[in-house]
PDB file of N, CA and C in Angstrom:
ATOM      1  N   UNK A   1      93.332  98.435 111.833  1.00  0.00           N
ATOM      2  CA  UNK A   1      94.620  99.070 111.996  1.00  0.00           C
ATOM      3  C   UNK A   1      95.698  97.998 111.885  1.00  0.00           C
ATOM      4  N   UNK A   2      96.571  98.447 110.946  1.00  0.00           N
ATOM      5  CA  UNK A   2      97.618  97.076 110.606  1.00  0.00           C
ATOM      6  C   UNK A   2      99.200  98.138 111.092  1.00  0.00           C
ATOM      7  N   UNK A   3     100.185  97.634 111.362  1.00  0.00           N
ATOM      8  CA  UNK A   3     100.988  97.559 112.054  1.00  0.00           C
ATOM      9  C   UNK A   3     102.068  97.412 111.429  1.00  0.00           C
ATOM     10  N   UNK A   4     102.762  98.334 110.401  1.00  0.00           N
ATOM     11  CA  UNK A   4     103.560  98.141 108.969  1.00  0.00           C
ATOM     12  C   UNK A   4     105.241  98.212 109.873  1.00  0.00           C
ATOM     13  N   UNK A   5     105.388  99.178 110.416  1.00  0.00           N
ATOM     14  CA  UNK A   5     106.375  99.071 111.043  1.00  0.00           C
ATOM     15  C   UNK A   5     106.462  99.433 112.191  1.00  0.00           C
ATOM     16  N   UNK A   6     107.304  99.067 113.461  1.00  0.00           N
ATOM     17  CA  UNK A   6     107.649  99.283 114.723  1.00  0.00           C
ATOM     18  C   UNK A   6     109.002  99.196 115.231  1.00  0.00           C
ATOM     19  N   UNK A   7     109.860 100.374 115.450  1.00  0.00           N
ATOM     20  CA  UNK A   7     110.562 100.492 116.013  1.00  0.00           C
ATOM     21  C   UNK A   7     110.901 101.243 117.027  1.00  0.00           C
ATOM     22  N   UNK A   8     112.055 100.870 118.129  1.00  0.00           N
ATOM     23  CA  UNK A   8     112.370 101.300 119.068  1.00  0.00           C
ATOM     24  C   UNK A   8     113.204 102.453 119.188  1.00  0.00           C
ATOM     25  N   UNK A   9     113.169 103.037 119.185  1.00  0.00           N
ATOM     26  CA  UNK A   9     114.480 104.024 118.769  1.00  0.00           C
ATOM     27  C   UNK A   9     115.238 104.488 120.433  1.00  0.00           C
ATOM     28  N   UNK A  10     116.097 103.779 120.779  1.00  0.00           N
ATOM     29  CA  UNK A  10     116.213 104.318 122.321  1.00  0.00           C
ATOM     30  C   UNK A  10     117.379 105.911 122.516  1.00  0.00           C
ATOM     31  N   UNK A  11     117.575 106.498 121.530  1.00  0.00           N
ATOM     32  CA  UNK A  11     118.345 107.557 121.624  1.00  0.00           C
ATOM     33  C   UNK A  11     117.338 108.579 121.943  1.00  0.00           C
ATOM     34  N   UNK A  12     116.605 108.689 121.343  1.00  0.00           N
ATOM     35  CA  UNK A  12     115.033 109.412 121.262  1.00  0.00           C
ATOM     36  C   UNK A  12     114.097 109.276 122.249  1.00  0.00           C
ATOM     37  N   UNK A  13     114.040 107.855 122.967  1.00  0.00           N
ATOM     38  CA  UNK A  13     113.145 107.403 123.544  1.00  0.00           C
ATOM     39  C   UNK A  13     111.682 107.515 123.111  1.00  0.00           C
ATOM     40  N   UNK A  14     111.959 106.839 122.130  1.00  0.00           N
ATOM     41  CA  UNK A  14     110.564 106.865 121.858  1.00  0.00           C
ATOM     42  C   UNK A  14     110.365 105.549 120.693  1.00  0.00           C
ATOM     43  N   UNK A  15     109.336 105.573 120.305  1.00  0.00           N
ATOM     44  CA  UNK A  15     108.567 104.240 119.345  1.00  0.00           C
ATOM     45  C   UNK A  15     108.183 105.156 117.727  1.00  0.00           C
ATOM     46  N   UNK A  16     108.766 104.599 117.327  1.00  0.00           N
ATOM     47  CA  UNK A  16     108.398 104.797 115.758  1.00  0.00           C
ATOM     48  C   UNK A  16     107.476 104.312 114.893  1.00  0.00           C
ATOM     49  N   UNK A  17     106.266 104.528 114.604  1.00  0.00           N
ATOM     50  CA  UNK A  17     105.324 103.203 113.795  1.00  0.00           C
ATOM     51  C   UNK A  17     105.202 103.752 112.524  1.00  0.00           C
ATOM     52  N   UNK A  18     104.731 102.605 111.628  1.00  0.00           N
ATOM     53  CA  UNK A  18     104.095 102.867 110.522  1.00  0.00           C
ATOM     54  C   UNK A  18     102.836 102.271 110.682  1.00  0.00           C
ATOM     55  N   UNK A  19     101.878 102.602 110.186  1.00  0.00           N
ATOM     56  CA  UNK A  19     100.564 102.013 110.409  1.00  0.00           C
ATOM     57  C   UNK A  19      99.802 102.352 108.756  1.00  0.00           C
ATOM     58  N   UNK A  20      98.593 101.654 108.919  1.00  0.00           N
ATOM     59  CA  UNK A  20      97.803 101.706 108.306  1.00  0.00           C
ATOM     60  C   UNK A  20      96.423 101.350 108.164  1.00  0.00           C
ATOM     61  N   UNK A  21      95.554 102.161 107.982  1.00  0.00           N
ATOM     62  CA  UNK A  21      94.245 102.628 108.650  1.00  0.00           C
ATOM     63  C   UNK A  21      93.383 102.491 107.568  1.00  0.00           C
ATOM     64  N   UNK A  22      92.079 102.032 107.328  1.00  0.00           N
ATOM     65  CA  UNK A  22      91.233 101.735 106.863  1.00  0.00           C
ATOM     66  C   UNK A  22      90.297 102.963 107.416  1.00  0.00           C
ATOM     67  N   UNK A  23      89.482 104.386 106.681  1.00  0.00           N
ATOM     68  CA  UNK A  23      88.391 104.846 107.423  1.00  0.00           C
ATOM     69  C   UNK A  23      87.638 105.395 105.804  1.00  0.00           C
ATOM     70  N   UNK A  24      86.433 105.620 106.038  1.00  0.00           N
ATOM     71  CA  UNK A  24      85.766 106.081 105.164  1.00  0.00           C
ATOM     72  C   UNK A  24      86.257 107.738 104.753  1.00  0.00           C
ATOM     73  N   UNK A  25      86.497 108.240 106.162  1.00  0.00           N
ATOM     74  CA  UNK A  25      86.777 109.714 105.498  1.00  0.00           C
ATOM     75  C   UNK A  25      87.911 109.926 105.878  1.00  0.00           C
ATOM     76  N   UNK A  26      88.804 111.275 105.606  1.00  0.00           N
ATOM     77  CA  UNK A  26      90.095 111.768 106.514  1.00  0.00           C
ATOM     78  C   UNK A  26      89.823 111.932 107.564  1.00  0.00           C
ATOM     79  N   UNK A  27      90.998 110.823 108.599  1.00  0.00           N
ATOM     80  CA  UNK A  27      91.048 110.955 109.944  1.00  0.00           C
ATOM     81  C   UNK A  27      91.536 111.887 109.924  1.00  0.00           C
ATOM     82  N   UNK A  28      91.420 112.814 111.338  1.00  0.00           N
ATOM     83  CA  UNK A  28      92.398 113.916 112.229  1.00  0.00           C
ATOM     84  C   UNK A  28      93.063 113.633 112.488  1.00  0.00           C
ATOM     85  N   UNK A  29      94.446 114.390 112.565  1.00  0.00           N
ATOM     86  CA  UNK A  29      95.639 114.100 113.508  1.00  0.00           C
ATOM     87  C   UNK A  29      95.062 113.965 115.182  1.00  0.00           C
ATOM     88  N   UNK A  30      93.888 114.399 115.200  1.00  0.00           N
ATOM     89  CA  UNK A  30      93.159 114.130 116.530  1.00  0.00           C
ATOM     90  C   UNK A  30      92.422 113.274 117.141  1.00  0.00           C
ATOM     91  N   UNK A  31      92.131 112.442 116.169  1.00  0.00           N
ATOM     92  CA  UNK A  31      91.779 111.426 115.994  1.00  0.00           C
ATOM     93  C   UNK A  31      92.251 110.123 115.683  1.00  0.00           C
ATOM     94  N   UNK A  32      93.644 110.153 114.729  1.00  0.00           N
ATOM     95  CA  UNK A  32      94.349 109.210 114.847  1.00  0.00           C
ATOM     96  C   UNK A  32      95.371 109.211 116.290  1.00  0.00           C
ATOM     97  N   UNK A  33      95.521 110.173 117.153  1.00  0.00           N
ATOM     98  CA  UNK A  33      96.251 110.412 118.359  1.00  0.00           C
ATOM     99  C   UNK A  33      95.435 109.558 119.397  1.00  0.00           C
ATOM    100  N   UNK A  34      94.213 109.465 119.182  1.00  0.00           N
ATOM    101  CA  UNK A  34      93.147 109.089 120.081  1.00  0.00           C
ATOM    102  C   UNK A  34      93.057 108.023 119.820  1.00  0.00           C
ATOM    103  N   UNK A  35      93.007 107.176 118.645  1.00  0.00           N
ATOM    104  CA  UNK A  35      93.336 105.526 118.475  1.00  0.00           C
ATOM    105  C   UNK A  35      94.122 105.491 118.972  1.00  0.00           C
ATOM    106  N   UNK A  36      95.676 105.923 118.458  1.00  0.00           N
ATOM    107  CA  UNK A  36      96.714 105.151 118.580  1.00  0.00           C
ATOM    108  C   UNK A  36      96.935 105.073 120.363  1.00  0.00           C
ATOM    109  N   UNK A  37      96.763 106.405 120.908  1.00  0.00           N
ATOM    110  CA  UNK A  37      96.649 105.942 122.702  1.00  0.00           C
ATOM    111  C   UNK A  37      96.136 104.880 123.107  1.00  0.00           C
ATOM    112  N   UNK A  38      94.202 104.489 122.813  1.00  0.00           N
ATOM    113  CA  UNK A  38      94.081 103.517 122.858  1.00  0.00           C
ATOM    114  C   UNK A  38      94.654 102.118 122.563  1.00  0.00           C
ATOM    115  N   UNK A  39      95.632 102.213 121.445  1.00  0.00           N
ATOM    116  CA  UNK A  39      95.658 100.864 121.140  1.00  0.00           C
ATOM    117  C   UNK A  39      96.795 100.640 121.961  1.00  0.00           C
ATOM    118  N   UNK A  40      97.740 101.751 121.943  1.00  0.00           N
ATOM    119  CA  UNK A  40      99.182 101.155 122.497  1.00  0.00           C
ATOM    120  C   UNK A  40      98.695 101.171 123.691  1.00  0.00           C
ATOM    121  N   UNK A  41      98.099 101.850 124.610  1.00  0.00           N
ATOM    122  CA  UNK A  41      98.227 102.148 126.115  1.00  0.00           C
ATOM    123  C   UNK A  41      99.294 103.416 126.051  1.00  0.00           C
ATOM    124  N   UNK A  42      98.863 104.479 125.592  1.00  0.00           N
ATOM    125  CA  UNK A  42     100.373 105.578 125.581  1.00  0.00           C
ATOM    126  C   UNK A  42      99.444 106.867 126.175  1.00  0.00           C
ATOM    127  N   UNK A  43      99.890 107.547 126.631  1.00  0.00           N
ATOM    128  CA  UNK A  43      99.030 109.024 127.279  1.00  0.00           C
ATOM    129  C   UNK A  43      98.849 109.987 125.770  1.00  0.00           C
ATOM    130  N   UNK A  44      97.718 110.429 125.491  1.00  0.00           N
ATOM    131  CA  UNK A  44      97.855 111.011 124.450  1.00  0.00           C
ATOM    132  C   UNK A  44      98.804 112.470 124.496  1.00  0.00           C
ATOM    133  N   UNK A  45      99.397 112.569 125.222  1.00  0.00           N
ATOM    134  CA  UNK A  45     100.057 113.937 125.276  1.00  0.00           C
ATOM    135  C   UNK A  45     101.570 113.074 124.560  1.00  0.00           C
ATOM    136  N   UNK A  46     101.898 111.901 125.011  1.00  0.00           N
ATOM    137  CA  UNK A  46     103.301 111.498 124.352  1.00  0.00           C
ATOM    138  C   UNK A  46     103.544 110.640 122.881  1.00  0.00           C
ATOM    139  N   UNK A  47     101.768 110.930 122.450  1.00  0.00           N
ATOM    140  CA  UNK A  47     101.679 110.516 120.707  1.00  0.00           C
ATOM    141  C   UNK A  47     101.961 111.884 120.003  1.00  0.00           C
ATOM    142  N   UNK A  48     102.947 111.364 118.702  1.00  0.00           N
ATOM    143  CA  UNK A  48     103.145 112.979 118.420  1.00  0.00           C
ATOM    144  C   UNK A  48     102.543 111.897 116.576  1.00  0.00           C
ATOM    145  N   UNK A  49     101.459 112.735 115.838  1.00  0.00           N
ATOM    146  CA  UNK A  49     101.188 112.084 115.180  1.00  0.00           C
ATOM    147  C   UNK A  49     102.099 113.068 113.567  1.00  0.00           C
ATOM    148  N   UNK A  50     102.936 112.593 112.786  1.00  0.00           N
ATOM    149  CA  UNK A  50     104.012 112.833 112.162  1.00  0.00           C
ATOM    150  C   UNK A  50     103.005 113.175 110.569  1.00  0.00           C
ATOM    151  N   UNK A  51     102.219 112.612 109.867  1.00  0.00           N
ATOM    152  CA  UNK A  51     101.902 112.520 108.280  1.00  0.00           C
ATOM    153  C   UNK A  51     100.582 111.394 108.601  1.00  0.00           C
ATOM    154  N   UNK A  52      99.570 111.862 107.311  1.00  0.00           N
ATOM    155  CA  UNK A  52      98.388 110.900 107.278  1.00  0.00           C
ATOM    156  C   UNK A  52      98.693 111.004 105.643  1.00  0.00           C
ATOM    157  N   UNK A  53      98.644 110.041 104.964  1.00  0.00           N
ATOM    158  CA  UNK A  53      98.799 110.058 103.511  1.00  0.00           C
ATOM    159  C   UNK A  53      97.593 109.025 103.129  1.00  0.00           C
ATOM    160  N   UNK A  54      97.121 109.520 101.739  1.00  0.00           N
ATOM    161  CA  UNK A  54      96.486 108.400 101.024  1.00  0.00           C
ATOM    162  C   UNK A  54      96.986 108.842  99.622  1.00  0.00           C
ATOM    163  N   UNK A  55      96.460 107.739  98.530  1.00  0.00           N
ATOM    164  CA  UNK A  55      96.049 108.158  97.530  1.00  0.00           C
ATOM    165  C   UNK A  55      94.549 108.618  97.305  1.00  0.00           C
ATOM    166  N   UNK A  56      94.146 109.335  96.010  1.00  0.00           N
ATOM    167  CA  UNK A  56      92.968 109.879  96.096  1.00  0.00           C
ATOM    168  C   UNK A  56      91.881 109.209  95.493  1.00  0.00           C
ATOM    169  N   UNK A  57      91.021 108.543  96.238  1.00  0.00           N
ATOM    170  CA  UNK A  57      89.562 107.600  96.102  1.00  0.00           C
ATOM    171  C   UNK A  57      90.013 106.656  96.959  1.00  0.00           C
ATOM    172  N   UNK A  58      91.349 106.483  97.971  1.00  0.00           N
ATOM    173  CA  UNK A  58      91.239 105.451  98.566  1.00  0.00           C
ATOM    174  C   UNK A  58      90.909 105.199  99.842  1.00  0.00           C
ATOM    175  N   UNK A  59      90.176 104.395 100.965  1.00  0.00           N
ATOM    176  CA  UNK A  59      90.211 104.733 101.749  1.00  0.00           C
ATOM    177  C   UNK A  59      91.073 104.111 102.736  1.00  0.00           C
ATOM    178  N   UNK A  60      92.140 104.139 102.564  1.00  0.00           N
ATOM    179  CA  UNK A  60      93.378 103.128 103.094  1.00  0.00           C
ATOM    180  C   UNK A  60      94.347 104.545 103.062  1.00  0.00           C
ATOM    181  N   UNK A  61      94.629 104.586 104.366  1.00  0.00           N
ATOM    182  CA  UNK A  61      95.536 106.003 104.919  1.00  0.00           C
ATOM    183  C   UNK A  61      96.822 105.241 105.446  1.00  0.00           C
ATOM    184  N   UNK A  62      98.163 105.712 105.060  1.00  0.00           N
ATOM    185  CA  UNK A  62      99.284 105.314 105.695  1.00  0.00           C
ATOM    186  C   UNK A  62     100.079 106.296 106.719  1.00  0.00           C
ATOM    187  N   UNK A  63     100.181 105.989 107.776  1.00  0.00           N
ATOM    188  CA  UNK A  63     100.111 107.437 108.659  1.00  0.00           C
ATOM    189  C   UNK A  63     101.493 106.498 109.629  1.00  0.00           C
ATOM    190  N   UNK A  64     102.073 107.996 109.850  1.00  0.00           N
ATOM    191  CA  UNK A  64     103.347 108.405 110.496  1.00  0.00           C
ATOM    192  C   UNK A  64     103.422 108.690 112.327  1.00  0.00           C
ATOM    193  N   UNK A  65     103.979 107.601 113.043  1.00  0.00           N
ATOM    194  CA  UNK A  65     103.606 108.287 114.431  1.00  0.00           C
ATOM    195  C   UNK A  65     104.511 107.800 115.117  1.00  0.00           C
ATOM    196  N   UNK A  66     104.805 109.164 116.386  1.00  0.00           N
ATOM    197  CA  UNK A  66     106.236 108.599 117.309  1.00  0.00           C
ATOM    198  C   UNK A  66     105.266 108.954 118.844  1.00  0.00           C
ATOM    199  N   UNK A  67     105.524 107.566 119.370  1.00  0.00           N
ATOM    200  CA  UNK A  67     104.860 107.192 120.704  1.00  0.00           C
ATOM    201  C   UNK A  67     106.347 107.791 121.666  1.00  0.00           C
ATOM    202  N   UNK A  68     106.348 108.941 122.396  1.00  0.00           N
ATOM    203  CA  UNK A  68     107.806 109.124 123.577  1.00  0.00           C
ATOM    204  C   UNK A  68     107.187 108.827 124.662  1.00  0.00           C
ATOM    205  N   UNK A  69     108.345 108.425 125.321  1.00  0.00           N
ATOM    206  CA  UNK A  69     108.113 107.727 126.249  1.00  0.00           C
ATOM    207  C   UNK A  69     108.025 108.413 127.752  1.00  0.00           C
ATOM    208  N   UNK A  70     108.142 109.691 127.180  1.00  0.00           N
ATOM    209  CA  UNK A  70     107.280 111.313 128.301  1.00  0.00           C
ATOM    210  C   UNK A  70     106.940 112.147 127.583  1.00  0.00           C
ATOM    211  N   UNK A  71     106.439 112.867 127.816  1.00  0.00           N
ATOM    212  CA  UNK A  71     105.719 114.602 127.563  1.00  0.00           C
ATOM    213  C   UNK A  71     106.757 115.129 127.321  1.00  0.00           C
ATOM    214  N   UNK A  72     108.031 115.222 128.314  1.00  0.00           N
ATOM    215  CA  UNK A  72     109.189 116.392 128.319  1.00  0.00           C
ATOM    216  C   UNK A  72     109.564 115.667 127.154  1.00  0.00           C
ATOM    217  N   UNK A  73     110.148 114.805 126.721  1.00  0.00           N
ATOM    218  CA  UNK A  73     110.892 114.528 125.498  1.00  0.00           C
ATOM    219  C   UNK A  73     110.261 114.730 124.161  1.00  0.00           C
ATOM    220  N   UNK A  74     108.978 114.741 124.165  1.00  0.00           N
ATOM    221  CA  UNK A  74     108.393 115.311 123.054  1.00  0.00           C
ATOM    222  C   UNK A  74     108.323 116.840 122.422  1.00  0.00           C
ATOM    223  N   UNK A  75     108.459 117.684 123.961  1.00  0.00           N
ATOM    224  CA  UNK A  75     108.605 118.765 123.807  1.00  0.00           C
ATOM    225  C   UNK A  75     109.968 119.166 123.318  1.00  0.00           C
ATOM    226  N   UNK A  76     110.733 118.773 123.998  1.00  0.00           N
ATOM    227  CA  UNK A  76     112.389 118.515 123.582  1.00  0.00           C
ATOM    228  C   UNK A  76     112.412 118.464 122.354  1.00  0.00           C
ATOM    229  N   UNK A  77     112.374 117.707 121.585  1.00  0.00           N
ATOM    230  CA  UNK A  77     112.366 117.234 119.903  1.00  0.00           C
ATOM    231  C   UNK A  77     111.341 118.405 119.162  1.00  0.00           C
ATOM    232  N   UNK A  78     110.296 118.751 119.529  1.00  0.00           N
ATOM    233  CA  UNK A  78     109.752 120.072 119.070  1.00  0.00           C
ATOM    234  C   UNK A  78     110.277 121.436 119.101  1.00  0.00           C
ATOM    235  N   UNK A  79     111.297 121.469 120.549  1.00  0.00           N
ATOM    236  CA  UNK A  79     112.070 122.981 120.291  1.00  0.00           C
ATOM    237  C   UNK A  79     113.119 122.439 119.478  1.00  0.00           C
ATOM    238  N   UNK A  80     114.057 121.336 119.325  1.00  0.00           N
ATOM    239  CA  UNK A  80     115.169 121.545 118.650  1.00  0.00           C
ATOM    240  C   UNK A  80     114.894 121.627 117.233  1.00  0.00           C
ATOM    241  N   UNK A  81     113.190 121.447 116.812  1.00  0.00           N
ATOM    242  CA  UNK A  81     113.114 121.271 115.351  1.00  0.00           C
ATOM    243  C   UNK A  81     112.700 122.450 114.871  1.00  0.00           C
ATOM    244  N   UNK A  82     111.827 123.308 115.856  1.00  0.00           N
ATOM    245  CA  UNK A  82     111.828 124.812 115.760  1.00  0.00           C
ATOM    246  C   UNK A  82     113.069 125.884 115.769  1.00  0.00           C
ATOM    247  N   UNK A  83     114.067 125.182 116.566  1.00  0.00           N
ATOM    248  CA  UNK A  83     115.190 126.272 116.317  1.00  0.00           C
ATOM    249  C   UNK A  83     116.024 125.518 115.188  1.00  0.00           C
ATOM    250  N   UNK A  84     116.002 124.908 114.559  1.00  0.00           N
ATOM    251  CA  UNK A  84     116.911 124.123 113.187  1.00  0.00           C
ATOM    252  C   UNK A  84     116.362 125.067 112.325  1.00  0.00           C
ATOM    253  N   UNK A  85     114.759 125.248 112.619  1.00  0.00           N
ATOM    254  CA  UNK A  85     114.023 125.488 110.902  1.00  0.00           C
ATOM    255  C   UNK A  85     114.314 127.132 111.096  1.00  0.00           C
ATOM    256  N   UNK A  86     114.690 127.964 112.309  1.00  0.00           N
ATOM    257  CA  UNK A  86     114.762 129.008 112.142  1.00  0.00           C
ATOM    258  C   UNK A  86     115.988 129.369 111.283  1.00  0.00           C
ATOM    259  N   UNK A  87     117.122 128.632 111.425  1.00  0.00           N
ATOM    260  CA  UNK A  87     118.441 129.101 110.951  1.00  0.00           C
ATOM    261  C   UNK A  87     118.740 128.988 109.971  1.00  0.00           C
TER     262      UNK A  87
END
Protein backbone atom coordinates (compact mmCIF):
# COMPACT_ATOMS: atom_id res chain seq x y z
CA UNK A 1 0.00 0.00 0.00
CA UNK A 2 1.69 3.25 -1.22
CA UNK A 3 0.46 6.53 -0.03
CA UNK A 4 -0.02 8.89 -3.29
CA UNK A 5 -1.69 11.57 -1.53
CA UNK A 6 -2.68 12.88 2.01
CA UNK A 7 -4.52 15.59 2.95
CA UNK A 8 -6.08 17.32 5.76
CA UNK A 9 -9.02 18.95 4.94
CA UNK A 10 -10.14 20.70 8.32
CA UNK A 11 -13.52 22.26 7.03
CA UNK A 12 -14.75 18.68 6.55
CA UNK A 13 -12.86 17.20 9.21
CA UNK A 14 -11.66 14.70 7.75
CA UNK A 15 -8.39 13.10 5.77
CA UNK A 16 -8.34 12.75 2.15
CA UNK A 17 -5.99 9.93 0.61
CA UNK A 18 -4.96 8.69 -2.50
CA UNK A 19 -3.55 5.35 -2.31
CA UNK A 20 -2.48 2.62 -4.20
CA UNK A 21 -2.88 -1.03 -3.83
CA UNK A 22 -1.25 -3.90 -5.30
CA UNK A 23 -3.93 -7.20 -5.08
CA UNK A 24 -4.36 -10.04 -7.37
CA UNK A 25 -8.12 -9.63 -7.64
CA UNK A 26 -10.80 -6.66 -7.12
CA UNK A 27 -10.70 -5.51 -3.66
CA UNK A 28 -14.16 -4.60 -1.92
CA UNK A 29 -15.05 -1.40 -0.85
CA UNK A 30 -15.17 -3.78 2.25
CA UNK A 31 -12.23 -4.72 2.21
CA UNK A 32 -10.29 -1.85 1.28
CA UNK A 33 -12.32 -0.08 4.47
CA UNK A 34 -10.82 -2.88 6.53
CA UNK A 35 -7.12 -2.16 5.48
CA UNK A 36 -7.30 1.24 5.47
CA UNK A 37 -8.71 1.15 9.42
CA UNK A 38 -5.97 -0.99 10.07
CA UNK A 39 -3.36 0.96 8.70
CA UNK A 40 -4.41 4.42 9.82
CA UNK A 41 -5.80 3.41 13.29
CA UNK A 42 -9.40 4.95 12.13
CA UNK A 43 -12.82 3.11 13.35
CA UNK A 44 -14.12 1.55 10.31
CA UNK A 45 -17.45 3.27 10.57
CA UNK A 46 -15.43 6.84 9.87
CA UNK A 47 -13.65 5.31 6.50
CA UNK A 48 -15.91 6.30 3.80
CA UNK A 49 -14.22 4.44 0.83
CA UNK A 50 -14.92 7.03 -2.40
CA UNK A 51 -13.67 4.90 -6.08
CA UNK A 52 -11.38 1.67 -6.65
CA UNK A 53 -10.02 2.12 -10.26
CA UNK A 54 -7.65 0.05 -12.34
CA UNK A 55 -6.79 -0.43 -15.73
CA UNK A 56 -7.76 -3.78 -17.26
CA UNK A 57 -5.00 -6.77 -16.74
CA UNK A 58 -3.56 -4.70 -14.06
CA UNK A 59 -3.21 -5.52 -10.76
CA UNK A 60 -2.35 -2.10 -9.34
CA UNK A 61 -5.78 -0.40 -8.09
CA UNK A 62 -5.82 3.43 -7.40
CA UNK A 63 -8.49 3.97 -4.84
CA UNK A 64 -10.23 7.05 -3.34
CA UNK A 65 -10.78 7.42 0.55
CA UNK A 66 -11.95 10.04 3.21
CA UNK A 67 -10.90 8.99 6.85
CA UNK A 68 -13.70 11.66 9.24
CA UNK A 69 -12.81 12.25 12.08
CA UNK A 70 -16.50 10.90 13.60
CA UNK A 71 -19.35 8.80 12.45
CA UNK A 72 -21.76 11.95 12.75
CA UNK A 73 -19.76 13.87 10.16
CA UNK A 74 -19.74 11.21 7.75
CA UNK A 75 -23.26 10.88 7.96
CA UNK A 76 -23.58 14.65 7.59
CA UNK A 77 -21.74 14.74 4.15
CA UNK A 78 -23.97 11.68 3.03
CA UNK A 79 -27.36 13.52 3.68
CA UNK A 80 -26.19 16.77 2.12
CA UNK A 81 -25.08 14.71 -0.99
CA UNK A 82 -28.39 12.88 -1.06
CA UNK A 83 -30.43 15.97 -0.90
CA UNK A 84 -28.11 17.94 -3.75
CA UNK A 85 -28.62 14.81 -6.07
CA UNK A 86 -32.37 15.00 -5.42
CA UNK A 87 -32.85 18.58 -6.79
Amino acid sequence: MEVKKDIKNELFKRRELEIVIEEKSNPSFVDIQKKISEKFKAPEQNVHVLKINNSFGRQIFDISVHIYDSPEKLVEIKNLLKTKKKR
